[in-house]
N, C-alpha and C. Protein backbone atom coordinates (compact mmCIF):
# COMPACT_ATOMS: atom_id res chain seq x y z
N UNK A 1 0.85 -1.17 0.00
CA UNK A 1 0.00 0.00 0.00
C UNK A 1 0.90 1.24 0.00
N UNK A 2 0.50 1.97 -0.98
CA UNK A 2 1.26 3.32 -0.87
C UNK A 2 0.24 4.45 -0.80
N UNK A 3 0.76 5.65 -0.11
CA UNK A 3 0.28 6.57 0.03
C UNK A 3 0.90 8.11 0.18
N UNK A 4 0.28 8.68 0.22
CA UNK A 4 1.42 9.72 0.10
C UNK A 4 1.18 11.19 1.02
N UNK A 5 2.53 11.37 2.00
CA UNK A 5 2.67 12.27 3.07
C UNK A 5 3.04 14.01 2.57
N UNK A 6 2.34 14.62 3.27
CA UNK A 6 2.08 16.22 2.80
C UNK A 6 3.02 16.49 4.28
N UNK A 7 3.94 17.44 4.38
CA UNK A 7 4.42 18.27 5.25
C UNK A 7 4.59 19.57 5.38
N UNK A 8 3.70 19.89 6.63
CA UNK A 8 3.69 21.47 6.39
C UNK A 8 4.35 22.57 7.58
N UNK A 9 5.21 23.30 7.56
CA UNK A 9 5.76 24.30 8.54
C UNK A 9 4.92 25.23 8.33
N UNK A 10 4.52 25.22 9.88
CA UNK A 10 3.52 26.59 10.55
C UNK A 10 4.38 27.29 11.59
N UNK A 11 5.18 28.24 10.56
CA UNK A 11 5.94 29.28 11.43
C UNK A 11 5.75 29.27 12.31
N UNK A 12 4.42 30.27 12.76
CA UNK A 12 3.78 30.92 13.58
C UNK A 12 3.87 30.62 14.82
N UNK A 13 3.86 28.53 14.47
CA UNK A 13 3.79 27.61 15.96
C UNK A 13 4.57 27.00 16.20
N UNK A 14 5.63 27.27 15.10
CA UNK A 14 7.13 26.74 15.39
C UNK A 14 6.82 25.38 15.43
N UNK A 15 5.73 24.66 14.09
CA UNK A 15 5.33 22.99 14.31
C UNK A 15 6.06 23.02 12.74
N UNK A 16 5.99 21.66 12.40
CA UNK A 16 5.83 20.33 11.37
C UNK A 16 5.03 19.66 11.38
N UNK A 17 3.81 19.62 10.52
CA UNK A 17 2.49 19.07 10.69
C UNK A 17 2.77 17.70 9.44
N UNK A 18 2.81 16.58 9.83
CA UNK A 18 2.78 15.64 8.98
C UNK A 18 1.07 15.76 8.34
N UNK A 19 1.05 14.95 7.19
CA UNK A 19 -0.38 14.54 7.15
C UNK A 19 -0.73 13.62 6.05
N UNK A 20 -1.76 12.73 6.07
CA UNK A 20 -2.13 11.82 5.31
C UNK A 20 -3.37 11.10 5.22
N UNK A 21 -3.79 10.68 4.27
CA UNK A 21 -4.84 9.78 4.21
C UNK A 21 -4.80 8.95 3.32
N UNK A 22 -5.56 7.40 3.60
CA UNK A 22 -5.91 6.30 2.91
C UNK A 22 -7.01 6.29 2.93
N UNK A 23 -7.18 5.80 1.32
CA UNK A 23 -8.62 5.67 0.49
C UNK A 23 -8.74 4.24 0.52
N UNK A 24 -9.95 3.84 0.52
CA UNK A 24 -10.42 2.53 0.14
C UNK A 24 -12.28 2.51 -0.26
N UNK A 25 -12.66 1.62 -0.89
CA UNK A 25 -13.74 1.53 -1.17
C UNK A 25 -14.74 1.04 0.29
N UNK A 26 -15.80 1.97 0.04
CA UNK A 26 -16.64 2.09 1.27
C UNK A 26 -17.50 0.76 1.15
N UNK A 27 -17.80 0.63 0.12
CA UNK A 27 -18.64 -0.38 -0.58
C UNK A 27 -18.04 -1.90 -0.70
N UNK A 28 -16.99 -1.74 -0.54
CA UNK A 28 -16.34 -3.48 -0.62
C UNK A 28 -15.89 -3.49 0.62
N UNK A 29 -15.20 -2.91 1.55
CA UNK A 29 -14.37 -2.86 2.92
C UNK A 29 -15.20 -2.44 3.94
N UNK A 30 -15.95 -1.87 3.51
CA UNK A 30 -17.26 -1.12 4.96
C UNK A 30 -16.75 0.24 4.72
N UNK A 31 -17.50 1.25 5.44
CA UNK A 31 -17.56 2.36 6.12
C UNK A 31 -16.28 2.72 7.28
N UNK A 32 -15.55 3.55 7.09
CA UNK A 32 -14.45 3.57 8.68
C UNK A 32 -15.13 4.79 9.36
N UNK A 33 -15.24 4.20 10.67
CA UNK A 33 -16.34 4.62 11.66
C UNK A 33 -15.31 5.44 12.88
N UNK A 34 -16.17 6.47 13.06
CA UNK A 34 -15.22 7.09 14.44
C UNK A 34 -15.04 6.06 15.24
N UNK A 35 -15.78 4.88 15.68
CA UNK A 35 -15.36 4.11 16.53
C UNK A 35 -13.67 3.52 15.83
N UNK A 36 -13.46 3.27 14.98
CA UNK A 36 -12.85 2.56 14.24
C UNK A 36 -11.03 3.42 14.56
N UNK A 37 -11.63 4.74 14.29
CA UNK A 37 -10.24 5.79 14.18
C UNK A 37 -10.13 5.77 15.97
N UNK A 38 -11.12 6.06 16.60
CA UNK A 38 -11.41 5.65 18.07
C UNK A 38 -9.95 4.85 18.85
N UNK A 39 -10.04 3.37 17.89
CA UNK A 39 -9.81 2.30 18.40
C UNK A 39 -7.91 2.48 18.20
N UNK A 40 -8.14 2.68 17.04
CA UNK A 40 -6.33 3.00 16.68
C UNK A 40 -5.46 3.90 17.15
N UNK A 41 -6.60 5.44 17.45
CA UNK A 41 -5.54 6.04 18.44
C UNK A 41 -5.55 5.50 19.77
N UNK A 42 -6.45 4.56 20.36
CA UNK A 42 -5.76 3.98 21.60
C UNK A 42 -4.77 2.95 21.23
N UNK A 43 -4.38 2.38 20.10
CA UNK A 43 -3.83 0.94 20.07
C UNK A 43 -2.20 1.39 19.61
N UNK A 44 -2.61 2.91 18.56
CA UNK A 44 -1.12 2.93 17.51
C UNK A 44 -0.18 4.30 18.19
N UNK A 45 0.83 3.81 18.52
CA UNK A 45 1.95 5.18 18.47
C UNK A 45 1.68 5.94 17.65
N UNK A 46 2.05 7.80 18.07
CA UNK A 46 2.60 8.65 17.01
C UNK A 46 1.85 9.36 16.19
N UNK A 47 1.06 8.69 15.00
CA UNK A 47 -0.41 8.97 14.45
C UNK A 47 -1.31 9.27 15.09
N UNK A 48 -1.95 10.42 15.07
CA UNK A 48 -3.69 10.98 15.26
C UNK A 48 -4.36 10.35 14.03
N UNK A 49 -5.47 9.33 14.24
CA UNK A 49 -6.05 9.35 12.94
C UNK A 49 -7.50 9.63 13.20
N UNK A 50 -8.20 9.97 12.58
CA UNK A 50 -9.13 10.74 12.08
C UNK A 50 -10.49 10.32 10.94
N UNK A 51 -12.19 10.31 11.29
CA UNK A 51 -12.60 10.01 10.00
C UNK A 51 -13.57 11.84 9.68
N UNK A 52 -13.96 11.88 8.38
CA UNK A 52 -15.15 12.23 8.30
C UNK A 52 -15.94 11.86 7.72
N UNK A 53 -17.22 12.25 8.40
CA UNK A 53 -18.23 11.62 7.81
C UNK A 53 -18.90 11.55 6.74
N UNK A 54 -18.44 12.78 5.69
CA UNK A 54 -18.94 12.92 4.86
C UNK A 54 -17.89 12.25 3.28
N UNK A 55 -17.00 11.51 3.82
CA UNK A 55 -15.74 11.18 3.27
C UNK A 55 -15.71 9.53 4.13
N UNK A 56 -16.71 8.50 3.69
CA UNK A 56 -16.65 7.14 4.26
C UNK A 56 -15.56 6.12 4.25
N UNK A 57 -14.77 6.56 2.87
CA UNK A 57 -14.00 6.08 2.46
C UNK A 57 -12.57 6.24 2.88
N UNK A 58 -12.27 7.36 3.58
CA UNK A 58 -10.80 7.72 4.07
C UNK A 58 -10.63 7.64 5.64
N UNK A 59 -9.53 7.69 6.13
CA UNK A 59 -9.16 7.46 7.18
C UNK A 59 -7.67 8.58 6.93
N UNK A 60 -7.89 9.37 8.11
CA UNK A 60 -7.03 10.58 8.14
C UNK A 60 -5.89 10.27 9.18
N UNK A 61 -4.79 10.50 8.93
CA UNK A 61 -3.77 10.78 10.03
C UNK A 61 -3.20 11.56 9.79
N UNK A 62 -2.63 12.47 11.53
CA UNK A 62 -1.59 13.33 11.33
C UNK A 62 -0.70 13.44 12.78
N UNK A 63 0.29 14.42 12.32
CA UNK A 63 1.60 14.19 13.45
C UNK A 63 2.21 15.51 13.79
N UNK A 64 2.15 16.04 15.01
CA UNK A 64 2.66 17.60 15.33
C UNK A 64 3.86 17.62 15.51
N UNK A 65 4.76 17.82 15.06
CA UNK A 65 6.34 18.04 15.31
C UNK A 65 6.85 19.47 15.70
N UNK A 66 7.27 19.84 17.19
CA UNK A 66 7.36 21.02 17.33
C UNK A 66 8.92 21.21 17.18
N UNK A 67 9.33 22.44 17.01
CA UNK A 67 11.12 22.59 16.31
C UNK A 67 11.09 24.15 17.30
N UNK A 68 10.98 24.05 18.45
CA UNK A 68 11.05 25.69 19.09
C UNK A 68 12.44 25.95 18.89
N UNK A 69 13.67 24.53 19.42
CA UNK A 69 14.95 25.13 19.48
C UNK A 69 15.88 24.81 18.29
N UNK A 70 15.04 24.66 16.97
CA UNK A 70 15.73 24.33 15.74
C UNK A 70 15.50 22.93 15.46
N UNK A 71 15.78 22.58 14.21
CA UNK A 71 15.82 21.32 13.74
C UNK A 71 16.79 20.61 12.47
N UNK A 72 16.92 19.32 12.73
CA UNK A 72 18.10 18.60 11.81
C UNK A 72 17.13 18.03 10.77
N UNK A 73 17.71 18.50 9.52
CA UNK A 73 17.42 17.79 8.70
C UNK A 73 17.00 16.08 8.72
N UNK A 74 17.99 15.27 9.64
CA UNK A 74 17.86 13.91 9.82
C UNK A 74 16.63 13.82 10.45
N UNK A 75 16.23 15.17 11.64
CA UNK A 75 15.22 14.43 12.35
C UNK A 75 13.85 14.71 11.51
N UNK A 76 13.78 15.63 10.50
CA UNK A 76 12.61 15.66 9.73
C UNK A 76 12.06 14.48 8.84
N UNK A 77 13.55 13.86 8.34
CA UNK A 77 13.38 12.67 7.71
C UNK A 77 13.41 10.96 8.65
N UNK A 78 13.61 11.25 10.19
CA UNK A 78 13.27 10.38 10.91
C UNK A 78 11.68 10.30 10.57
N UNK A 79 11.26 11.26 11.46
CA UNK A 79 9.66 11.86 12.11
C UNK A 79 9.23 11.24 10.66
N UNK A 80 9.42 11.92 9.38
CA UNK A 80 8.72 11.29 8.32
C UNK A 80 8.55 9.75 8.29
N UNK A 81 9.63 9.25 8.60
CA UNK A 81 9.43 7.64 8.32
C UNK A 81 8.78 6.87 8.87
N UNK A 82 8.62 7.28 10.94
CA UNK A 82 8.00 7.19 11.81
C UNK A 82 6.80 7.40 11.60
N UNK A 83 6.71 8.21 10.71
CA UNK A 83 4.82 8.83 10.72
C UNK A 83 4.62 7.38 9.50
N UNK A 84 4.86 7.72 8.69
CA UNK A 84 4.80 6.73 7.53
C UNK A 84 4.40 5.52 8.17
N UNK A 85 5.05 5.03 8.73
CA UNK A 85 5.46 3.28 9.31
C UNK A 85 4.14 3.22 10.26
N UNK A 86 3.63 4.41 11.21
CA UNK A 86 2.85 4.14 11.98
C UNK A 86 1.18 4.36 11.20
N UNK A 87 1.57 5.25 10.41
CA UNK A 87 0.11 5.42 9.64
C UNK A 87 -0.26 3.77 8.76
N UNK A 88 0.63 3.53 7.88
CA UNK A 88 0.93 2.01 7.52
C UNK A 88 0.07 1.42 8.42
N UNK A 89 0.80 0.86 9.66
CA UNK A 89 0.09 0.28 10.85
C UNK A 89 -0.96 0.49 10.80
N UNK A 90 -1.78 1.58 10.94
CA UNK A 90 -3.04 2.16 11.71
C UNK A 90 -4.11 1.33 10.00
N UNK A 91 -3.49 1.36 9.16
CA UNK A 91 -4.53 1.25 7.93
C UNK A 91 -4.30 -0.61 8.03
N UNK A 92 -3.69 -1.35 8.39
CA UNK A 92 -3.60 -2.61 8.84
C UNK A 92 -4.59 -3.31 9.97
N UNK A 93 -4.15 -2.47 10.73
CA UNK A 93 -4.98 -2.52 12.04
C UNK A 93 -6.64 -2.23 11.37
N UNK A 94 -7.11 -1.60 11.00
CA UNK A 94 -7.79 -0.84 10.48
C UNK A 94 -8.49 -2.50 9.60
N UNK A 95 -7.96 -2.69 9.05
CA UNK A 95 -8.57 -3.98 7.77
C UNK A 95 -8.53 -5.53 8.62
N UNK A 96 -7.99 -5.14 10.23
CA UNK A 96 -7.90 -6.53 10.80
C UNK A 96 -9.32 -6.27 11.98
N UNK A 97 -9.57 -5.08 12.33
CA UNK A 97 -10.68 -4.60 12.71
C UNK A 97 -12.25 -5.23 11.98
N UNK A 98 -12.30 -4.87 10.58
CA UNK A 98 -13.03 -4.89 9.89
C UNK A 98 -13.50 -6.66 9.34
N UNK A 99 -12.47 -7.37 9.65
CA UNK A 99 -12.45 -8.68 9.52
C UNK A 99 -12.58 -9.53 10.28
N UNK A 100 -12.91 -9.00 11.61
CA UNK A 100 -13.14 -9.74 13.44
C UNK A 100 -14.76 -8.94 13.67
């Protein structure tokens, strides 16, 4: 499964806002239910994930990275991989949910 991560610097708050979502068909896989996003932020590191309702089909995650006293290049591309790997997870978790 691939998907693909948006990163955004908000001066203002001195953050790194990861962000992402996975699509799947509402109609073959079910509906992903606030209970569902519910369940993963108690189960998954790292990831906030997220549904709306008017969007049955996606499942949202995101990740606040604050940089008040500066930041390394390495650790932007850590945090990225980390977010990656755990969002991964959460859309796994997510299809093992749906199958119990």
């Amino acid at each position: 499964m691939e998907f693909p991560i948006w990163v955004r610097l908000i001066k203002e708050e001195k953050l790194f806002r990861f962000f992402t979502y996975m699509q799947r068909d509402p109609e073959q896989h079910g509906v992903i239910t606030e209970r569902s996003s519910n369940h993963l932020n108690e189960t998954v590191l790292l990831a906030t994930f997220f549904v709306n309702q008017s969007e049955p089909g996606r499942l949202y995650a995101d990740y606040v990275l604050p940089y008040a006293h500066g930041v390394v290049d390495a650790q932007i591309v850590a945090a990225a991989r980390r977010f990656a790997g755990a969002s991964l997870y959460g859309a796994q978790k997510l299809r093992e949910l749906v199958l119990h």
